[in-house]
N, C-alpha and C. Protein backbone atom coordinates (compact mmCIF):
# COMPACT_ATOMS: atom_id res chain seq x y z
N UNK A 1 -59.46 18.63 6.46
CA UNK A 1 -59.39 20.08 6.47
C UNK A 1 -60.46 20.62 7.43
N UNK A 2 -60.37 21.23 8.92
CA UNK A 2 -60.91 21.42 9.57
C UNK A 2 -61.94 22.55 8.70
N UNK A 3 -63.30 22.87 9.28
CA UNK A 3 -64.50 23.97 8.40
C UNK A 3 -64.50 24.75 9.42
N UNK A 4 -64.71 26.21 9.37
CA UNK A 4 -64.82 26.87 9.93
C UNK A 4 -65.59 27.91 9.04
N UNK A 5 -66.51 28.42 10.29
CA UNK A 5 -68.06 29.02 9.42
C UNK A 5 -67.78 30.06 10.08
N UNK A 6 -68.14 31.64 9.64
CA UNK A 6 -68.07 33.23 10.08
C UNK A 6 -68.69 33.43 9.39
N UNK A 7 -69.36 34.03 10.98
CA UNK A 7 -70.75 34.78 10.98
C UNK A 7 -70.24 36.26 11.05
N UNK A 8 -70.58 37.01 10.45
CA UNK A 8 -69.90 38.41 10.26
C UNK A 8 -71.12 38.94 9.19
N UNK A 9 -71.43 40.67 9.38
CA UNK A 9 -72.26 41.01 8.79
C UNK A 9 -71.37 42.14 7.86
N UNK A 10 -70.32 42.34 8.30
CA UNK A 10 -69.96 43.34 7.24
C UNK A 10 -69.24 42.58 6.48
N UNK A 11 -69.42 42.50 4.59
CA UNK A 11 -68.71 41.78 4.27
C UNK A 11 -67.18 41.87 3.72
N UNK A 12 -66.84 43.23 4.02
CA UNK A 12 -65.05 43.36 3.70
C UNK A 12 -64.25 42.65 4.99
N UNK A 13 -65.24 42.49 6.24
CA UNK A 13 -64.51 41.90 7.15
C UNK A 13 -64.66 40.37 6.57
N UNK A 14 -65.49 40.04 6.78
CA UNK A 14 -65.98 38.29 6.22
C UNK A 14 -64.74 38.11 5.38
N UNK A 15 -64.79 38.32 4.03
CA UNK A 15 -63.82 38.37 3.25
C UNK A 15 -62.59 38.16 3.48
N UNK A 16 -62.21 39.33 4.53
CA UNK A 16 -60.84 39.12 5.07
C UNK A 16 -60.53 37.63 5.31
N UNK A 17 -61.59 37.91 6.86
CA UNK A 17 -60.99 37.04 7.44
C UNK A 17 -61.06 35.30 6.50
N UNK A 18 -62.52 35.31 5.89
CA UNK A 18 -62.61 33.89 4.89
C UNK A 18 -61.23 33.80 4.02
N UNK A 19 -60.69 34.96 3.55
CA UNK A 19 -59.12 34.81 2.60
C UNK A 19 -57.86 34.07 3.37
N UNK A 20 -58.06 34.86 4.85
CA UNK A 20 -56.78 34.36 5.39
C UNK A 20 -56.91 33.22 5.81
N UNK A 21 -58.04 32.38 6.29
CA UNK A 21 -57.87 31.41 6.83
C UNK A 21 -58.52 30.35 5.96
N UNK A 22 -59.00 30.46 4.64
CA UNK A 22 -59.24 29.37 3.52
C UNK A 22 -57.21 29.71 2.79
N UNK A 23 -56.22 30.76 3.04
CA UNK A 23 -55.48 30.50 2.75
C UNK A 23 -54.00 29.47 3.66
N UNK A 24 -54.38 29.31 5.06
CA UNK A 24 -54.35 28.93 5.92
C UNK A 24 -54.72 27.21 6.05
N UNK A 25 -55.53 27.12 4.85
CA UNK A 25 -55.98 25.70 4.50
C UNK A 25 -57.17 25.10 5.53
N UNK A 26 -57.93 26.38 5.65
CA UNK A 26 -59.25 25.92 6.34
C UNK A 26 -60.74 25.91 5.25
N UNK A 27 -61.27 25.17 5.04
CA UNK A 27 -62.44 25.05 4.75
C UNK A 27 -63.78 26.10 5.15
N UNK A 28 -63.88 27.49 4.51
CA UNK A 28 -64.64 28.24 5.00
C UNK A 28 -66.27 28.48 4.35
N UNK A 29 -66.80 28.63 5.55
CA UNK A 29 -68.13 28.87 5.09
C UNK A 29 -68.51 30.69 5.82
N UNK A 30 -69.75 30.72 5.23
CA UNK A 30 -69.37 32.30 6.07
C UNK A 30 -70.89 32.84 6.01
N UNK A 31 -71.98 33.25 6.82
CA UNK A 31 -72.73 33.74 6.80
C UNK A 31 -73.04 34.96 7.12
N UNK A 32 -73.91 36.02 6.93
CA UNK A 32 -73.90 37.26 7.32
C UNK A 32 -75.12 37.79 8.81
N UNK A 33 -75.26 36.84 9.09
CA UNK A 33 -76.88 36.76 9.96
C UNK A 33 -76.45 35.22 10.09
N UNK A 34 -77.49 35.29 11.76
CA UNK A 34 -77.52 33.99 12.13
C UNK A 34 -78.93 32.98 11.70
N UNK A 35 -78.88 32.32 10.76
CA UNK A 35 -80.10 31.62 10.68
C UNK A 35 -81.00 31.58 11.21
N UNK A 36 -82.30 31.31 11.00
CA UNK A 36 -83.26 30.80 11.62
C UNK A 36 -83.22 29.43 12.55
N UNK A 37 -83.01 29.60 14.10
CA UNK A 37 -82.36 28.16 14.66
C UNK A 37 -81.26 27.83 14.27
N UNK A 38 -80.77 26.78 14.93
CA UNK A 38 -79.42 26.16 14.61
C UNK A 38 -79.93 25.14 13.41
N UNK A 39 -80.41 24.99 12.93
CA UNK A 39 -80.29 23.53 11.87
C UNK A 39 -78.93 24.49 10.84
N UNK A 40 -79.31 25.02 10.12
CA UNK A 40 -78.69 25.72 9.27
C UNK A 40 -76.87 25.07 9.80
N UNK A 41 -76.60 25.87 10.84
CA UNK A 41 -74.91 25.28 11.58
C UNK A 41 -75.19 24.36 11.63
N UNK A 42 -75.92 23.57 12.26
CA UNK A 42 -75.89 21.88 12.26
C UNK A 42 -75.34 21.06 11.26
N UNK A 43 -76.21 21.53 9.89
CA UNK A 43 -76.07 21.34 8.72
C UNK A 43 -74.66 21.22 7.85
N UNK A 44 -74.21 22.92 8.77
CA UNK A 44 -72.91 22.87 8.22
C UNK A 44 -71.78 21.81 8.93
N UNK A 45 -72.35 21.60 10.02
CA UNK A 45 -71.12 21.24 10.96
C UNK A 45 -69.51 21.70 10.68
N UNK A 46 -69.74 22.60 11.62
CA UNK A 46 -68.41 23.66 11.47
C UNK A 46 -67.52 22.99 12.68
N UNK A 47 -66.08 22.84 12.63
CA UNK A 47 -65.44 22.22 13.56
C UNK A 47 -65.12 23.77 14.25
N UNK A 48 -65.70 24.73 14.03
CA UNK A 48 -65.24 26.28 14.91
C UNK A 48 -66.12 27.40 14.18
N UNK A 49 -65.89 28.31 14.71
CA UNK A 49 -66.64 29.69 14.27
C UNK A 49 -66.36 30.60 14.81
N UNK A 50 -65.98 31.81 13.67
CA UNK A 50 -65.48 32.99 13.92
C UNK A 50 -67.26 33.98 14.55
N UNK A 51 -67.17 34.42 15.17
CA UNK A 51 -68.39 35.22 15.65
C UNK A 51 -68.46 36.63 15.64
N UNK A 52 -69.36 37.30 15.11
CA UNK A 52 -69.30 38.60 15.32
C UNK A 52 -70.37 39.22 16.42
N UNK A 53 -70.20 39.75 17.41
CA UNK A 53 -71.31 39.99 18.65
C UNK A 53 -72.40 40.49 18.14
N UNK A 54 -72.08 41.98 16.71
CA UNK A 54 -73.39 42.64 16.70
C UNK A 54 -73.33 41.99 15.68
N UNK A 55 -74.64 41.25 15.40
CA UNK A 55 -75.60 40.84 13.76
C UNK A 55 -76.99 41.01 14.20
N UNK A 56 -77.23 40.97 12.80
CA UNK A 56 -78.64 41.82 12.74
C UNK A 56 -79.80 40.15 13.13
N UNK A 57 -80.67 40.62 13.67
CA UNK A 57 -81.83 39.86 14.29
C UNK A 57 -80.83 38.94 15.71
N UNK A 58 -80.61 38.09 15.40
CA UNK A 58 -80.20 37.26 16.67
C UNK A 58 -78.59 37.71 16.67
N UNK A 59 -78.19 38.12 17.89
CA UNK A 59 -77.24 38.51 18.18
C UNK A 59 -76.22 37.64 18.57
N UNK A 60 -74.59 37.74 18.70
CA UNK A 60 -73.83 37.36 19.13
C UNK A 60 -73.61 36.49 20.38
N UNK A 61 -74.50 37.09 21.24
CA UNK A 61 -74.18 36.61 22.76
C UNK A 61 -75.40 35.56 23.18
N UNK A 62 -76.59 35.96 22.56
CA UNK A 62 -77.82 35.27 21.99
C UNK A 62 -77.22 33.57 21.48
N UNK A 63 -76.56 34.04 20.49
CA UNK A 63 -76.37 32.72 19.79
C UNK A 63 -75.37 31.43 20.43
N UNK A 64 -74.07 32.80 21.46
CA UNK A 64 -73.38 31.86 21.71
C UNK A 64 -73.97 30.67 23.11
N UNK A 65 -75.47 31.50 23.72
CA UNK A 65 -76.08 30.62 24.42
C UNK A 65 -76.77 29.47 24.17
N UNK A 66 -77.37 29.42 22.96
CA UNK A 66 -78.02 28.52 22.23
C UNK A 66 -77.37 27.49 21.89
N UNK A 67 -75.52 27.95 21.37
CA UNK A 67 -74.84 27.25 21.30
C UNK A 67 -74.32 26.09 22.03
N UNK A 68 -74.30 26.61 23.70
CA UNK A 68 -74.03 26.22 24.69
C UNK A 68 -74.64 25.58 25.33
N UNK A 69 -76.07 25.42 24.92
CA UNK A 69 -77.38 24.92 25.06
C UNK A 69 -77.52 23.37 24.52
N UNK A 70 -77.10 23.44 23.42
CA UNK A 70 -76.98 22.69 22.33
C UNK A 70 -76.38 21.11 22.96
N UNK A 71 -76.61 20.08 22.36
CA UNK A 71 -75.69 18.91 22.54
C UNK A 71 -74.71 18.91 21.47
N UNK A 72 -75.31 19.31 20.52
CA UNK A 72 -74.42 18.50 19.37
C UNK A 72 -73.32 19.96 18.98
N UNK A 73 -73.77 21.53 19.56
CA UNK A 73 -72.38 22.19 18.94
C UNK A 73 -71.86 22.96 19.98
N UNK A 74 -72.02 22.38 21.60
CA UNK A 74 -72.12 23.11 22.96
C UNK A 74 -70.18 22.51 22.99
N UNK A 75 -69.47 21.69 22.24
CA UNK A 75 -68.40 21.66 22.48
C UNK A 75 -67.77 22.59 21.02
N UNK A 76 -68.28 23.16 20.57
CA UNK A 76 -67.35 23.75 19.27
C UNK A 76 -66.62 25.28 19.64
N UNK A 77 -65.24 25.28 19.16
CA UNK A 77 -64.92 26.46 19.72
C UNK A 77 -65.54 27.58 19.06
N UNK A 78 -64.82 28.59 19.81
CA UNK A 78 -66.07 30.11 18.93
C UNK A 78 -64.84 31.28 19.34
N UNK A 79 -64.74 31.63 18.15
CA UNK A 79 -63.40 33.03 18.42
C UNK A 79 -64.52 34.10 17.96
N UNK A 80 -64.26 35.02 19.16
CA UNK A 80 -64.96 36.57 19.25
C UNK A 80 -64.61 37.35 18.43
N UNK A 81 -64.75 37.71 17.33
CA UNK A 81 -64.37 38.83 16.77
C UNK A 81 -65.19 40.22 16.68
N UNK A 82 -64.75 41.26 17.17
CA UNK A 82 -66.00 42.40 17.47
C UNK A 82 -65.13 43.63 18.13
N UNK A 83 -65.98 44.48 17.24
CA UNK A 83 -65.74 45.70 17.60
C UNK A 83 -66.27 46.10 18.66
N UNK A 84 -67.33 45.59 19.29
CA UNK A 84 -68.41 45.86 20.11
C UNK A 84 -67.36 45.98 21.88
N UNK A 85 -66.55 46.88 22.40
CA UNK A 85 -66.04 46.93 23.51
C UNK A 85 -66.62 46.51 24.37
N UNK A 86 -67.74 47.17 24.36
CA UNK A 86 -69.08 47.28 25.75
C UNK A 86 -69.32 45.95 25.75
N UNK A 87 -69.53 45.35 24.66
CA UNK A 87 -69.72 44.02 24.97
C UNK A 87 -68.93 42.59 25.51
N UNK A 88 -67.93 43.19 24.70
CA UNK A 88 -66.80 42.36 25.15
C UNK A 88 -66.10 42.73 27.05
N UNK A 89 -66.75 43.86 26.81
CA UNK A 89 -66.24 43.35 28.57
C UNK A 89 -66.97 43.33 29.63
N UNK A 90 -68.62 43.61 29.02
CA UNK A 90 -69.84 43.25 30.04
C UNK A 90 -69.88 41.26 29.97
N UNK A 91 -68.93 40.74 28.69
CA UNK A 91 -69.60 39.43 29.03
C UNK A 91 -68.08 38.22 28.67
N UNK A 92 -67.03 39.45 29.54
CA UNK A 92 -65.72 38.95 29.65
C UNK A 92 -65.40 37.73 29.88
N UNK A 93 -66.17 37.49 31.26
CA UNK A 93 -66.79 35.93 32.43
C UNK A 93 -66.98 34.79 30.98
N UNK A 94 -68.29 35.37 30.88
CA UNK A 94 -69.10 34.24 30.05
C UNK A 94 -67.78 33.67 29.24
N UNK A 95 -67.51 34.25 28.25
CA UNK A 95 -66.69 34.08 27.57
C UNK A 95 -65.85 33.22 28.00
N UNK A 96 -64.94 33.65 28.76
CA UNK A 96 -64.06 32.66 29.48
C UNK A 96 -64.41 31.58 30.24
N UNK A 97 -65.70 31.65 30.19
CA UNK A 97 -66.06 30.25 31.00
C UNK A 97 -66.68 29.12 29.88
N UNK A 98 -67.03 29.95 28.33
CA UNK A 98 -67.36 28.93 27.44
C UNK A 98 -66.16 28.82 26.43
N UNK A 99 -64.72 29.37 26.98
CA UNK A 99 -63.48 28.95 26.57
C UNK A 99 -63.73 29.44 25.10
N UNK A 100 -64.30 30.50 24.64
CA UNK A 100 -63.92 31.05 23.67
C UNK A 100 -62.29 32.22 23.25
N UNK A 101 -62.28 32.33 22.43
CA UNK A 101 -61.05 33.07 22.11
C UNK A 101 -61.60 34.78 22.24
N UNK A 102 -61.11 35.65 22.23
CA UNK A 102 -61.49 37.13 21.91
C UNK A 102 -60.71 37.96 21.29
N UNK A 103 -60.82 38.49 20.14
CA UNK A 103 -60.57 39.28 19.03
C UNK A 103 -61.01 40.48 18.74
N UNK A 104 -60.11 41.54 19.10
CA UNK A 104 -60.94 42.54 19.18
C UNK A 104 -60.53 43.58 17.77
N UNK A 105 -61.55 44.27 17.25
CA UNK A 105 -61.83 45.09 15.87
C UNK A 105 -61.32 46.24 16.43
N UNK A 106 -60.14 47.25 15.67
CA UNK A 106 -59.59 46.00 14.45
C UNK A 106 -58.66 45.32 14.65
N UNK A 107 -58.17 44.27 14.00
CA UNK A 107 -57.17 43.44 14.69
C UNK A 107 -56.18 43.37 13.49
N UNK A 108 -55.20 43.15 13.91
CA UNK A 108 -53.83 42.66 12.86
C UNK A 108 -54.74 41.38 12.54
N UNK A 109 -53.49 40.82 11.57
CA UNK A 109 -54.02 39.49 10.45
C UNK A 109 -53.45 38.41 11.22
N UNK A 110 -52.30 38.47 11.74
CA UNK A 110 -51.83 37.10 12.56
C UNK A 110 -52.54 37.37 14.06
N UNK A 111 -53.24 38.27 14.37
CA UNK A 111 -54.07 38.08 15.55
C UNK A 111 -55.27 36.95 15.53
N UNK A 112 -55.87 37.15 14.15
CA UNK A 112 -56.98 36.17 13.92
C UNK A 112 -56.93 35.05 13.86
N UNK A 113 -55.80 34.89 13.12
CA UNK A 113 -55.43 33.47 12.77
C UNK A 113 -54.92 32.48 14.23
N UNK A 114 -54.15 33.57 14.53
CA UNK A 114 -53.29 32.76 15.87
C UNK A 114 -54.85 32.33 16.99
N UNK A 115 -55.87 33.09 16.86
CA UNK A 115 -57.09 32.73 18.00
C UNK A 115 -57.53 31.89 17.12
N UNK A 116 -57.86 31.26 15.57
CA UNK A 116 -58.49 30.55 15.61
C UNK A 116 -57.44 29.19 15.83
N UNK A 117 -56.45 29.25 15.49
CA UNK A 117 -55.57 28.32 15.69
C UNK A 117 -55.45 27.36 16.52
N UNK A 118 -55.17 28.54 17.80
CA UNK A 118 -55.60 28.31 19.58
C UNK A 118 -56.81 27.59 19.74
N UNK A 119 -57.73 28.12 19.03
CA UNK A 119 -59.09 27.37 19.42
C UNK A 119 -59.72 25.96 19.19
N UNK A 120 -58.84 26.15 17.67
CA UNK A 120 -59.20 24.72 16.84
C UNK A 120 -57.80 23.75 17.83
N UNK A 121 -57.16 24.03 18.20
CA UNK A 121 -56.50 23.26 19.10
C UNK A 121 -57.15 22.51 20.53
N UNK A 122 -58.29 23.60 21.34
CA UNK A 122 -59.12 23.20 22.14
C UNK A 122 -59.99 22.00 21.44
N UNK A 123 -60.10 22.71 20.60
CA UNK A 123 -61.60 21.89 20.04
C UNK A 123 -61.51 20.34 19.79
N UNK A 124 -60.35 19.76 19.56
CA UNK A 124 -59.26 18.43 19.26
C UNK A 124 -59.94 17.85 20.32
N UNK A 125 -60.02 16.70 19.89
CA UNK A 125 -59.82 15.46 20.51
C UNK A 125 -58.79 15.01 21.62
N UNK A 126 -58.92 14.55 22.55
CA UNK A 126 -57.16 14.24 23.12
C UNK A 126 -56.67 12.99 22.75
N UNK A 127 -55.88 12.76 21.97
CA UNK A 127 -54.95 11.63 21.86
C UNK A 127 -54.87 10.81 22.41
């Protein structure tokens, strides 16, 4: 059962999205803030992660560098979820160049699912 961890600070969104895709038969974890460092994700080893751009102390775009930084979670996919416009299209590039998905607030319910879907498909192994 692939894990997938969302980071999301509001929690009626978290919720959501943790319902549809633990009903979806994913293994969810879900934080509201990004830890202190990566050990915390490490820990979890999430095969993906839903992201929210604005969280409080270390931010979205922050994290997804660290991520990228990383050896051990610089290959995990990462679906954008965010209301944040400005952001999503000051760091359109990036994005697409660290092959994340983008989800924009608010979104239908088979929008979410279908990006993490897509993603956890990148994230595979090749045969």
């Amino acid at each position: 059962m692939p894990r997938v961890l969302i980071l999301e600070d509001e929690p009626e969104i978290q919720d959501l999205i943790g319902d549809l895709l633990a009903l979806e038969g994913y293994e969810v974890h879900a934080l509201d803030r990004v830890p202190y460092g990566l050990d915390a994700i490490r820990a979890l080893a999430p095969d993906l992660m839903v992201l929210d751009l604005r969280l409080p102390g270390l931010g979205g775009i922050e994290l997804l560098r660290l991520l990228s930084a990383d050896r051990m979670l610089s290959s995990m996919p990462v679906v954008i979820c965010s209301g944040a416009g400005d952001l999503r299209a000051a760091h359109a590039e990036e994005f697409a160049a660290l092959g994340c998905e983008v989800v924009a607030k608010p979104f239908e319910l088979d929008e979410i699912i279908d990006a993490v879907r897509r993603a956890g498909r990148r994230g595979q192994p090749a045969s």
